[in-house]
N, C-alpha and C. Protein backbone atom coordinates (compact mmCIF):
# COMPACT_ATOMS: atom_id res chain seq x y z
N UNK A 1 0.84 -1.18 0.00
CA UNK A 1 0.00 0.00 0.00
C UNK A 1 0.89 1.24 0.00
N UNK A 2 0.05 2.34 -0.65
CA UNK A 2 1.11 3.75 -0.37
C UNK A 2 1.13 4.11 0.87
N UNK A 3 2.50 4.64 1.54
CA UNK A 3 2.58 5.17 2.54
C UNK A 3 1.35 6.25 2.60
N UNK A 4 0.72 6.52 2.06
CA UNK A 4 0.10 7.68 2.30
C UNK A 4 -1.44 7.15 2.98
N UNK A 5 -1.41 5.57 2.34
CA UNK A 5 -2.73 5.10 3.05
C UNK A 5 -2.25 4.31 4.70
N UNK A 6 -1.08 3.88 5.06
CA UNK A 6 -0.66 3.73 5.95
C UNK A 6 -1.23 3.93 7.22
N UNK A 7 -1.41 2.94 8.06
CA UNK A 7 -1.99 3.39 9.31
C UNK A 7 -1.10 4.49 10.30
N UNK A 8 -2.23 5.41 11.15
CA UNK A 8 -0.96 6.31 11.47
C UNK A 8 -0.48 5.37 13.13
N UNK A 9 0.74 5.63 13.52
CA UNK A 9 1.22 5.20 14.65
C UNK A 9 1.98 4.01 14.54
N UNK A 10 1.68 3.18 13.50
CA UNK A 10 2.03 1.89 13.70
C UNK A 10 3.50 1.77 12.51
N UNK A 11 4.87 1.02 13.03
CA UNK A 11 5.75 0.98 12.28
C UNK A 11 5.31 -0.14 11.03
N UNK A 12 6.18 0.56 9.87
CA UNK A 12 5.98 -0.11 8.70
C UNK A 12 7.33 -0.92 8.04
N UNK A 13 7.01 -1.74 7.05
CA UNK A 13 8.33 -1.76 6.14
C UNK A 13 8.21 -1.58 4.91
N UNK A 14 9.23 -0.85 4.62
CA UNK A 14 9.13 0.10 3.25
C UNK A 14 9.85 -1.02 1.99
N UNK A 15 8.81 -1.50 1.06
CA UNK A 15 8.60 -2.51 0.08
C UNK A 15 9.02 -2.33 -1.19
N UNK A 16 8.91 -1.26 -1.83
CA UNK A 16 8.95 -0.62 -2.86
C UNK A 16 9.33 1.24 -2.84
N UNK A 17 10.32 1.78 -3.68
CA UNK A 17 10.16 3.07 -3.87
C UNK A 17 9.71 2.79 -5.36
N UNK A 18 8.84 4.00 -6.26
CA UNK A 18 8.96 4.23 -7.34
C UNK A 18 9.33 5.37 -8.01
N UNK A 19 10.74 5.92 -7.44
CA UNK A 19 10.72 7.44 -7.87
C UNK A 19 11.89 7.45 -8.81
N UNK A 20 12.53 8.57 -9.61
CA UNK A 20 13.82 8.72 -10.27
C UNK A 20 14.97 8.40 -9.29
N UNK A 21 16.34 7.84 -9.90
CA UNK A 21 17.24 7.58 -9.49
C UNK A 21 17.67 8.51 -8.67
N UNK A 22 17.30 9.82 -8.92
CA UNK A 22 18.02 11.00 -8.03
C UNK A 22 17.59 10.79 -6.52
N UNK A 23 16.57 11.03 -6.94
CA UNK A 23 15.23 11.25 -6.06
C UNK A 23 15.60 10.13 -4.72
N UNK A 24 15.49 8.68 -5.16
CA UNK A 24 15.85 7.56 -4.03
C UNK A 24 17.48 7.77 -3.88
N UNK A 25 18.60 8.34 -4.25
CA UNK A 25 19.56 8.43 -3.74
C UNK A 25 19.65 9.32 -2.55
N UNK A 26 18.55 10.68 -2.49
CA UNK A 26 18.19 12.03 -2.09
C UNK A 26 17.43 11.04 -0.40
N UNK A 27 16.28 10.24 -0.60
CA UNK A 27 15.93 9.74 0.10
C UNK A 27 16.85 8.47 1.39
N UNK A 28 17.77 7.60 0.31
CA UNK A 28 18.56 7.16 1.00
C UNK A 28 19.53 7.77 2.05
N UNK A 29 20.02 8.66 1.44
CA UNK A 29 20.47 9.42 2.32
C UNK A 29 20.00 10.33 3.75
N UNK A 30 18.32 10.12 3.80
CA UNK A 30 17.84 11.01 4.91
C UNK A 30 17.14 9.19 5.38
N UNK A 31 17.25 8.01 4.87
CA UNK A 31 17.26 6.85 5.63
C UNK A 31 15.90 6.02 5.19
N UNK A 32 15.55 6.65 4.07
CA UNK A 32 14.20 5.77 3.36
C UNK A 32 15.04 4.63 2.24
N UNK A 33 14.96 3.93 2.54
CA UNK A 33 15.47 3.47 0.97
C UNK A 33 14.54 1.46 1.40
N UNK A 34 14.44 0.23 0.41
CA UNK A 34 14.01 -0.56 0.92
C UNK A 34 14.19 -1.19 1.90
N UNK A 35 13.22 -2.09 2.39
CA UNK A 35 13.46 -2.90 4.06
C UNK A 35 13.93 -1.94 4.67
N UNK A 36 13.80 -0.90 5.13
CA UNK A 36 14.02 0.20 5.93
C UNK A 36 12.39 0.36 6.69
N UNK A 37 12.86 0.36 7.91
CA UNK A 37 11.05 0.88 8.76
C UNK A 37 10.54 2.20 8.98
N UNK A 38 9.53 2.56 8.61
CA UNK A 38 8.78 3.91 8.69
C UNK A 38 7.64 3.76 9.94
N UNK A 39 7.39 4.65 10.40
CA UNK A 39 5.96 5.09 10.99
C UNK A 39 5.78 6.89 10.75
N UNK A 40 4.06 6.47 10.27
CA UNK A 40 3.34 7.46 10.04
C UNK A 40 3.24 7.99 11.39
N UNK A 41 3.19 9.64 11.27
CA UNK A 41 2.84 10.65 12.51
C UNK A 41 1.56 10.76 11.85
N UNK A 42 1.29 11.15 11.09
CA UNK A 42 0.19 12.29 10.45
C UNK A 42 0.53 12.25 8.98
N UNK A 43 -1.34 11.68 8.61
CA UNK A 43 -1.32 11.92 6.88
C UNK A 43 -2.40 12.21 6.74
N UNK A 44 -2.34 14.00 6.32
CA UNK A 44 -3.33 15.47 6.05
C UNK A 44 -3.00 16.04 5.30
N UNK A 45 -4.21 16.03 4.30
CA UNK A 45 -3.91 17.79 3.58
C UNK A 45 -2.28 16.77 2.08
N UNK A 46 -2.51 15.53 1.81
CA UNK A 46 -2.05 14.85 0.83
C UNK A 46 -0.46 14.45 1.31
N UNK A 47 0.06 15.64 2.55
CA UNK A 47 1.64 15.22 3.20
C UNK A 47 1.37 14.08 4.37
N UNK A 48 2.26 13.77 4.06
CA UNK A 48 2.98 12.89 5.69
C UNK A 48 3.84 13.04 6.14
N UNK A 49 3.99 13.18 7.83
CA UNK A 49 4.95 13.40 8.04
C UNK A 49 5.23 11.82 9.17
N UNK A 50 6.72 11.64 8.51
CA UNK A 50 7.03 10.15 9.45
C UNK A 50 7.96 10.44 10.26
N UNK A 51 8.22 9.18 10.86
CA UNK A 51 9.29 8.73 11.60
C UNK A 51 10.59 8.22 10.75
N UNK A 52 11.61 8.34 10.64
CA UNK A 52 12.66 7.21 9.73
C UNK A 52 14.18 7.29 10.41
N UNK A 53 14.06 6.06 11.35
CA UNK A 53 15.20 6.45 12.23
C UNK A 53 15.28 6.78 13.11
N UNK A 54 15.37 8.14 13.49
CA UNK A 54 15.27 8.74 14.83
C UNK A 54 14.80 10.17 14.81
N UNK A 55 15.16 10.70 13.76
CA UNK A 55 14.12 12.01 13.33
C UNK A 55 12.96 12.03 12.34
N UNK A 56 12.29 12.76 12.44
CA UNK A 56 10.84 13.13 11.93
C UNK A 56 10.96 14.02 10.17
N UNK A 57 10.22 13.47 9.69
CA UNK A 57 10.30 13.81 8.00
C UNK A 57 9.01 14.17 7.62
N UNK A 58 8.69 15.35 6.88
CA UNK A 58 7.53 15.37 6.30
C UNK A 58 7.41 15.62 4.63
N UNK A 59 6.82 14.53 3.81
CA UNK A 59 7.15 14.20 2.25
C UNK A 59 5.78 14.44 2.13
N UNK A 60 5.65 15.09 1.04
CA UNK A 60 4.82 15.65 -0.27
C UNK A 60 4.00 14.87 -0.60
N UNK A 61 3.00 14.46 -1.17
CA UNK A 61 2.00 14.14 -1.91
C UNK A 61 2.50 13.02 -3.05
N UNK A 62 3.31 13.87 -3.62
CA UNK A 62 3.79 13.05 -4.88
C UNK A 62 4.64 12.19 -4.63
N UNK A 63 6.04 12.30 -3.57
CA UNK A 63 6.88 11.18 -3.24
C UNK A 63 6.16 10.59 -2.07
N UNK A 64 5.46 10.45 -1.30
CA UNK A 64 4.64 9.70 -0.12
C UNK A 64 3.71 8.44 -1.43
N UNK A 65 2.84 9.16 -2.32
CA UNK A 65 2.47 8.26 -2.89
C UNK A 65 2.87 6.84 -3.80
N UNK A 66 4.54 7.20 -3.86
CA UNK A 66 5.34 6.59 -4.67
C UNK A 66 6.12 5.75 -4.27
N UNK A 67 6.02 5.72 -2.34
CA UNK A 67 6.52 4.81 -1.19
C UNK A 67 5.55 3.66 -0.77
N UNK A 68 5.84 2.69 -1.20
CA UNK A 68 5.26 1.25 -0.87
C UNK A 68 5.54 0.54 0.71
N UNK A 69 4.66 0.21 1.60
CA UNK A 69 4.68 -0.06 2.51
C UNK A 69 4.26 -1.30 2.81
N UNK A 70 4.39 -2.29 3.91
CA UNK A 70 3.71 -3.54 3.87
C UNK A 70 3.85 -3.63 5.69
């Protein structure tokens, strides 16, 4: 499912990205990349903002929808 439908509170594992090469290098680096765990804070208004790691991230509409979760 997209992170964006994601339950909020509960940790995830991140299954799939589908974005440009830039884009998931950009992400790897702030700690999204696959089999990596997320939890949703809050998904309003088309953003989310997560958990990834140990600090808090809030992604856009367009890359949240393009993050596969399971």
């Amino acid at each position: 499912m997209p992170l964006l439908l994601a339950p909020v509170g509960r940790e995830m594992k991140i299954v799939r990205i589908i974005l440009d090469e830039k884009t998931k290098k950009h992400l790897a680096n702030l700690g999204i990349m696959t089999d990596s765990s997320i939890t949703v804070l809050s998904s309003s208004g088309g953003s989310a903002v997560c958990i990834v790691k140990e600090g808090r991230l809030a992604l856009d509409k367009n890359v949240a929808s393009r993050i596969y979760v399971a």
